[in-house]
C-alpha atoms as a PDB file:
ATOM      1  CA  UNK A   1      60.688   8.798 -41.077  1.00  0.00           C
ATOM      2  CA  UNK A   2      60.477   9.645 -36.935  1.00  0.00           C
ATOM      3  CA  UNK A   3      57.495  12.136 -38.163  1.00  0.00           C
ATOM      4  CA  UNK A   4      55.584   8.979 -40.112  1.00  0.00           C
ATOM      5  CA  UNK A   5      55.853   7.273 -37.239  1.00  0.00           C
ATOM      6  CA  UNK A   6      55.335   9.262 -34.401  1.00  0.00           C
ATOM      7  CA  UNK A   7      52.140  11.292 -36.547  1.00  0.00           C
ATOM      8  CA  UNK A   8      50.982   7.172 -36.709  1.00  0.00           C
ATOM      9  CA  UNK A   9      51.320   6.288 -32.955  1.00  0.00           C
ATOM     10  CA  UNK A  10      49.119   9.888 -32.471  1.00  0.00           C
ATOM     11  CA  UNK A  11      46.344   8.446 -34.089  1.00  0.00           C
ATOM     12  CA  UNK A  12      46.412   5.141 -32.617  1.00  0.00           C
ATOM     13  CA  UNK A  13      44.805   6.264 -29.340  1.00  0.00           C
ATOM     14  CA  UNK A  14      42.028   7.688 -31.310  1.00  0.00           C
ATOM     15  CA  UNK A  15      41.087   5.019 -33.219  1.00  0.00           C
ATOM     16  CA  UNK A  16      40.974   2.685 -30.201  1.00  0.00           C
ATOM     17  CA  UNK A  17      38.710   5.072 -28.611  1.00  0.00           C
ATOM     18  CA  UNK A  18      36.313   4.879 -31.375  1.00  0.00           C
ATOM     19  CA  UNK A  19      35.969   1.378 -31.944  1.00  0.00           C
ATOM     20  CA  UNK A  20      36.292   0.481 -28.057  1.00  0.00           C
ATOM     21  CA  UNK A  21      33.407   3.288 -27.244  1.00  0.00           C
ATOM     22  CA  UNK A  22      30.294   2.427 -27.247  1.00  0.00           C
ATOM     23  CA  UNK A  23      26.392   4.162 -27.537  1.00  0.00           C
ATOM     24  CA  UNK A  24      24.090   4.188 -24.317  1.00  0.00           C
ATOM     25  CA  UNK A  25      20.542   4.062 -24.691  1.00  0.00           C
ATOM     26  CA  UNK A  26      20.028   6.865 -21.943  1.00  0.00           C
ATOM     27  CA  UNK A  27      17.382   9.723 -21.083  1.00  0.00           C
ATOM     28  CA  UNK A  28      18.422  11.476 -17.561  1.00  0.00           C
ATOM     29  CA  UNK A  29      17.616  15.267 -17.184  1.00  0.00           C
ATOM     30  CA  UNK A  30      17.218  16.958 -13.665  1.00  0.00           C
ATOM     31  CA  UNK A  31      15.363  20.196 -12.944  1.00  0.00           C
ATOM     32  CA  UNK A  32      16.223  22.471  -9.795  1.00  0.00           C
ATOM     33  CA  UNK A  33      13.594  23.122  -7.247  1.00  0.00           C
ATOM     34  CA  UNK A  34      13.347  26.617  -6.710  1.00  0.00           C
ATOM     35  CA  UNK A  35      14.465  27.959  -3.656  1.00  0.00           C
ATOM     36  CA  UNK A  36      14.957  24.371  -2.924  1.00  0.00           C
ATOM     37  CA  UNK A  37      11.050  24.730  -1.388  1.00  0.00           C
ATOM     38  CA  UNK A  38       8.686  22.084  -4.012  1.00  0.00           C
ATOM     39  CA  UNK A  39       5.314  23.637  -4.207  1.00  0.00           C
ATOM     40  CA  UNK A  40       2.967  20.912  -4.857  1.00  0.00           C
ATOM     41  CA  UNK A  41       1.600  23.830  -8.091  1.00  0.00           C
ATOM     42  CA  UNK A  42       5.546  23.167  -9.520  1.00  0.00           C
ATOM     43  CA  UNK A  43       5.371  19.801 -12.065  1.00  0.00           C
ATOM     44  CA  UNK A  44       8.328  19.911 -13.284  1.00  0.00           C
ATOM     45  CA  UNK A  45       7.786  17.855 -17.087  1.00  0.00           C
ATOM     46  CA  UNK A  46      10.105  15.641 -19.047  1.00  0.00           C
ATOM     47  CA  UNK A  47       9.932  15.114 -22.674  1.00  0.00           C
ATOM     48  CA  UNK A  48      11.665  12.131 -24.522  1.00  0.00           C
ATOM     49  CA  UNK A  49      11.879  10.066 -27.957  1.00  0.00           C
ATOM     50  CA  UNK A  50      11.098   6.350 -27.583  1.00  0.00           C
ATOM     51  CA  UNK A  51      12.800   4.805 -31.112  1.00  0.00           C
ATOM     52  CA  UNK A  52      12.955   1.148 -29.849  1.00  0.00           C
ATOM     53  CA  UNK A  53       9.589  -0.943 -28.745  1.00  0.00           C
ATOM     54  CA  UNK A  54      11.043  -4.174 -28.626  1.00  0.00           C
ATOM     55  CA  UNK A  55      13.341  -3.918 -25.271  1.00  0.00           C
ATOM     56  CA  UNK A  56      12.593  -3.341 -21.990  1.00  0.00           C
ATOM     57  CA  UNK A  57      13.138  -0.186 -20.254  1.00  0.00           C
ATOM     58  CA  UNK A  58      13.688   1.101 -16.660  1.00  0.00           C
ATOM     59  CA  UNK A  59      12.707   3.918 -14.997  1.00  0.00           C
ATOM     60  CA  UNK A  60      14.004   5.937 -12.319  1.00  0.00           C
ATOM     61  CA  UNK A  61      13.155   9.130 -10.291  1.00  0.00           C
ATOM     62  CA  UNK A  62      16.181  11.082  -9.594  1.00  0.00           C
ATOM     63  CA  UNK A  63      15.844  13.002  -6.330  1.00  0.00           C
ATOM     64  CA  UNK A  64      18.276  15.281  -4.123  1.00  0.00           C
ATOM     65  CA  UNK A  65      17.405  16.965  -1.097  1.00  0.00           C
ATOM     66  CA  UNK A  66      19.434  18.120   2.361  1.00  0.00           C
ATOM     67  CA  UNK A  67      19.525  16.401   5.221  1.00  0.00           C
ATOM     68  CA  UNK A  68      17.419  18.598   6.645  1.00  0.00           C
ATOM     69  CA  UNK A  69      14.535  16.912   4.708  1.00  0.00           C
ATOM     70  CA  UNK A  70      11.515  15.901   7.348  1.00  0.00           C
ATOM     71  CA  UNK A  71      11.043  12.823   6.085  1.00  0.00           C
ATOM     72  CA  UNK A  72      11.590   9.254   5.312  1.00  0.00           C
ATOM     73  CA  UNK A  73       9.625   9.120   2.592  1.00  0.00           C
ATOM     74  CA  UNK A  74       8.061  11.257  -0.360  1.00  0.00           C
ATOM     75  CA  UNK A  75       4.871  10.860  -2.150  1.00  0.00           C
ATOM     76  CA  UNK A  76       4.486  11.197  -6.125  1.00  0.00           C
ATOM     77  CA  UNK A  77       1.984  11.314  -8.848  1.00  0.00           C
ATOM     78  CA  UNK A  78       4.102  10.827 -12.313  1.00  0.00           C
ATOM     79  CA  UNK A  79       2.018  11.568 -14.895  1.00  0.00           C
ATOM     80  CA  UNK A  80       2.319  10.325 -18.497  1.00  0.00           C
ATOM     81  CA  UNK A  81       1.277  11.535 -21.938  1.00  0.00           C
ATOM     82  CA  UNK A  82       1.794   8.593 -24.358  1.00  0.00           C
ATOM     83  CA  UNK A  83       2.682   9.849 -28.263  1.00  0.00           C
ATOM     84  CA  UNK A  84      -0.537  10.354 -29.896  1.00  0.00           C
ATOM     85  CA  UNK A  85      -2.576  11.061 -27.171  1.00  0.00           C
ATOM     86  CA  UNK A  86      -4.049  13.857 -25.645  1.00  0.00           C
ATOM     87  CA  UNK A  87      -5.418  12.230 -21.917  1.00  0.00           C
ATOM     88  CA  UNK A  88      -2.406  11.534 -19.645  1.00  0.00           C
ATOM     89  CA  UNK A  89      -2.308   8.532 -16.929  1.00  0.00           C
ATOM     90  CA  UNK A  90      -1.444   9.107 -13.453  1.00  0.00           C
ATOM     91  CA  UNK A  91      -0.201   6.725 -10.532  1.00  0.00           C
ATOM     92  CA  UNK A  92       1.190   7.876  -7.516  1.00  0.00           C
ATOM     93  CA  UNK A  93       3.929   6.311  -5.743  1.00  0.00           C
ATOM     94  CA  UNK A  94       4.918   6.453  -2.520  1.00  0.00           C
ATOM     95  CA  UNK A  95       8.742   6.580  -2.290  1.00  0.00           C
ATOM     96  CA  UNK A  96      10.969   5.486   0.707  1.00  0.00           C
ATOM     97  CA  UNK A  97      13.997   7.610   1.101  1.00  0.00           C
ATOM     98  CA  UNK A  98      14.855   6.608   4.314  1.00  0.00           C
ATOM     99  CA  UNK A  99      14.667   5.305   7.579  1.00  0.00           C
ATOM    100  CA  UNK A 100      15.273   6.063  11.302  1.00  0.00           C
ATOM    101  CA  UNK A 101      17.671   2.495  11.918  1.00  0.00           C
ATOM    102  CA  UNK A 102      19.980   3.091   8.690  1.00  0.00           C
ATOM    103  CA  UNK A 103      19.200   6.963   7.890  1.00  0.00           C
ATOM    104  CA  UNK A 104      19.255   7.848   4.132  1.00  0.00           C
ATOM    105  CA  UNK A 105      18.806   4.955   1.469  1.00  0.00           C
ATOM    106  CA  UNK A 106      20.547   7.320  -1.412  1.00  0.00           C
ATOM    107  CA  UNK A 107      24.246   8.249  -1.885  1.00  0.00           C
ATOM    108  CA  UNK A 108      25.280  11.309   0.370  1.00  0.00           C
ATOM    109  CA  UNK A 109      27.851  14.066   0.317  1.00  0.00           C
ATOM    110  CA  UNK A 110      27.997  16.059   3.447  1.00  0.00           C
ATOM    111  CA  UNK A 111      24.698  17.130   4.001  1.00  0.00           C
ATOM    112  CA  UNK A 112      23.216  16.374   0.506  1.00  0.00           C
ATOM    113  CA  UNK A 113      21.455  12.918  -0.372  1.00  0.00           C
ATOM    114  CA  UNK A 114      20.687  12.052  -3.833  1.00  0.00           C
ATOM    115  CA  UNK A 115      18.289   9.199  -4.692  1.00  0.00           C
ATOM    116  CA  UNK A 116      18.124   7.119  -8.188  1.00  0.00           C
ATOM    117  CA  UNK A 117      14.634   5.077  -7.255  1.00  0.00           C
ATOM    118  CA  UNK A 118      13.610   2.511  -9.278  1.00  0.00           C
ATOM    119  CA  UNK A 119       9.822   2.751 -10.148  1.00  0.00           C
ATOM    120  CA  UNK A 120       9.396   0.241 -13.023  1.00  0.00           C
ATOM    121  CA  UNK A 121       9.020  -3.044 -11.449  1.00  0.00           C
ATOM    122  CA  UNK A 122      13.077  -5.106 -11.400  1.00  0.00           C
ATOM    123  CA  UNK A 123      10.735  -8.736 -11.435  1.00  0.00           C
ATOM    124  CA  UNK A 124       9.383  -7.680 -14.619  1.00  0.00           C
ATOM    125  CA  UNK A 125      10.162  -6.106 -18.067  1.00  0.00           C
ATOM    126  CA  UNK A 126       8.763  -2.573 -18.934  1.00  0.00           C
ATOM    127  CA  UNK A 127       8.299  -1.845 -22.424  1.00  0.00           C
ATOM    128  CA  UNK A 128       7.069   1.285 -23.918  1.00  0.00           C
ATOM    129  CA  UNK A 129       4.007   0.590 -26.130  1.00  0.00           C
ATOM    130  CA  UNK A 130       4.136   3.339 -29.123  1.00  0.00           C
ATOM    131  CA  UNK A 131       7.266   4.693 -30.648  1.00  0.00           C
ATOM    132  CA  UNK A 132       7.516   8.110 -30.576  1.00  0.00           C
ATOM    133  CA  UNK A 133       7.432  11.712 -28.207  1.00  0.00           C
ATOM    134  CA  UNK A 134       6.585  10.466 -24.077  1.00  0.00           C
ATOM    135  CA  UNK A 135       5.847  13.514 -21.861  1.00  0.00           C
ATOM    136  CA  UNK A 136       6.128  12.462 -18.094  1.00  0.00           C
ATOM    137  CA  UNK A 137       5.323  15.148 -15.530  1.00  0.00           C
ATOM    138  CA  UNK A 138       6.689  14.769 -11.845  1.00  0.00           C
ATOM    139  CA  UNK A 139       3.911  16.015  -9.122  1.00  0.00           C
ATOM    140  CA  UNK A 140       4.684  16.029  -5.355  1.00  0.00           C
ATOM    141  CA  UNK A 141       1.470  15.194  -3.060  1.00  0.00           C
ATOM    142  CA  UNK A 142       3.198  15.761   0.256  1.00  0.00           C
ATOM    143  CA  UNK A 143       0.682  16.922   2.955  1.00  0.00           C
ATOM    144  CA  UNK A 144       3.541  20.174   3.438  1.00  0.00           C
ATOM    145  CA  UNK A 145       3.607  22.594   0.765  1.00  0.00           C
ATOM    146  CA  UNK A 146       5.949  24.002   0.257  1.00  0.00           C
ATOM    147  CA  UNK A 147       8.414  20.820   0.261  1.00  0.00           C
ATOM    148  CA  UNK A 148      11.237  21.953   2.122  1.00  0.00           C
ATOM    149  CA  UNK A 149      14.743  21.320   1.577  1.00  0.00           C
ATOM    150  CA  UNK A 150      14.295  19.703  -2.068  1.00  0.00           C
ATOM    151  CA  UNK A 151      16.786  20.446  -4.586  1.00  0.00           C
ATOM    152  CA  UNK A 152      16.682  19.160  -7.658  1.00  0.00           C
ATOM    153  CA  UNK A 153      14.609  16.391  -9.041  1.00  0.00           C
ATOM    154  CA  UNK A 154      14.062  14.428 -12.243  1.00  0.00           C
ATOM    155  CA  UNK A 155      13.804  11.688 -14.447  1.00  0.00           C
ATOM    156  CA  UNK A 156      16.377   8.649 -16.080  1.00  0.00           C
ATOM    157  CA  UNK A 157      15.388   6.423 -18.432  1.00  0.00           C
ATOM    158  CA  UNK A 158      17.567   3.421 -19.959  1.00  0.00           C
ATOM    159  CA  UNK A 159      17.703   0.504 -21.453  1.00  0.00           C
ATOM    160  CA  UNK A 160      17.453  -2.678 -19.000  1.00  0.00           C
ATOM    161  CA  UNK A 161      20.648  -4.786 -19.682  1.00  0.00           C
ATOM    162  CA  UNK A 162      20.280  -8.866 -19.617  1.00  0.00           C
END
């Protein structure tokens, strides 16, 4: 009887876990810059699978770099290849990382800042148009190349929650 019981009470914990767990509706992958110097040549390229058109989305650049970084700011071009297409659409952002009053707007662990920027807009909702393969490609257009003291940078895409 102890073994019916105690074999019972084992399987309690995992059947709260899977009706208490829950699915996220999230795309985040990273790619190291090599030799942590970005050559403007290096586009690092992310490729996803949009399944749901009819919420809105958010999209982030994920960036780390040392403190040793010489700016405040980095400039962009994200390029995007819809599914179906074969052009691709580019807009360039210019990203603030930093500035000289408060120092580093990302999260930082001894001498290494990581950034999650926002570059959908928060006032409004982004939806992706076509369901189906995106390809987004990441392009620096920093007037030094190489881009020193980079490390890693990438893309995050998720759901926008009410």
């Amino acid at each position: 009887m102890n073994r019916k019981i105690s074999s019972l009470l084992c399987l309690v914990p995992c059947v709260l876990c899977l009706f208490s767990c829950q699915t996220i509706d999230l795309y985040e992958k990273t790619t190291v810059i090599p030799g942590h110097k970005w050559k403007s040549s290096f586009k690092p390229s992310f490729r996803f699978t949009i399944k749901d058109t009819a919420v809105p989305y958010k999209i982030l650049l994920t960036l780390r770099h040392f403190d040793q970084y010489n700016y405040n700011n980095i400039y962009i071009n994200l390029i995007t290849r819809q599914p179906g297409e074969d052009s691709a659409r580019s807009v360039m952002y210019p990203l603030e990382l930093g500035n000289d009053e408060e120092g580093w707007k990302g999260s930082g662990m001894d001498d290494i800042f990581e950034h999650r920027i926002l570059l959908t807009p928060e006032e409004t909702d982004f939806y992706f148009r076509k369901k189906g393969e995106y390809t987004f490609t990441i392009e620096q257009v920093m007037r030094e190349d190489p881009l020193e003291h980079v490390l890693n940078v990438g893309l995050r895409i998720e759901k926008k929650q009410p």
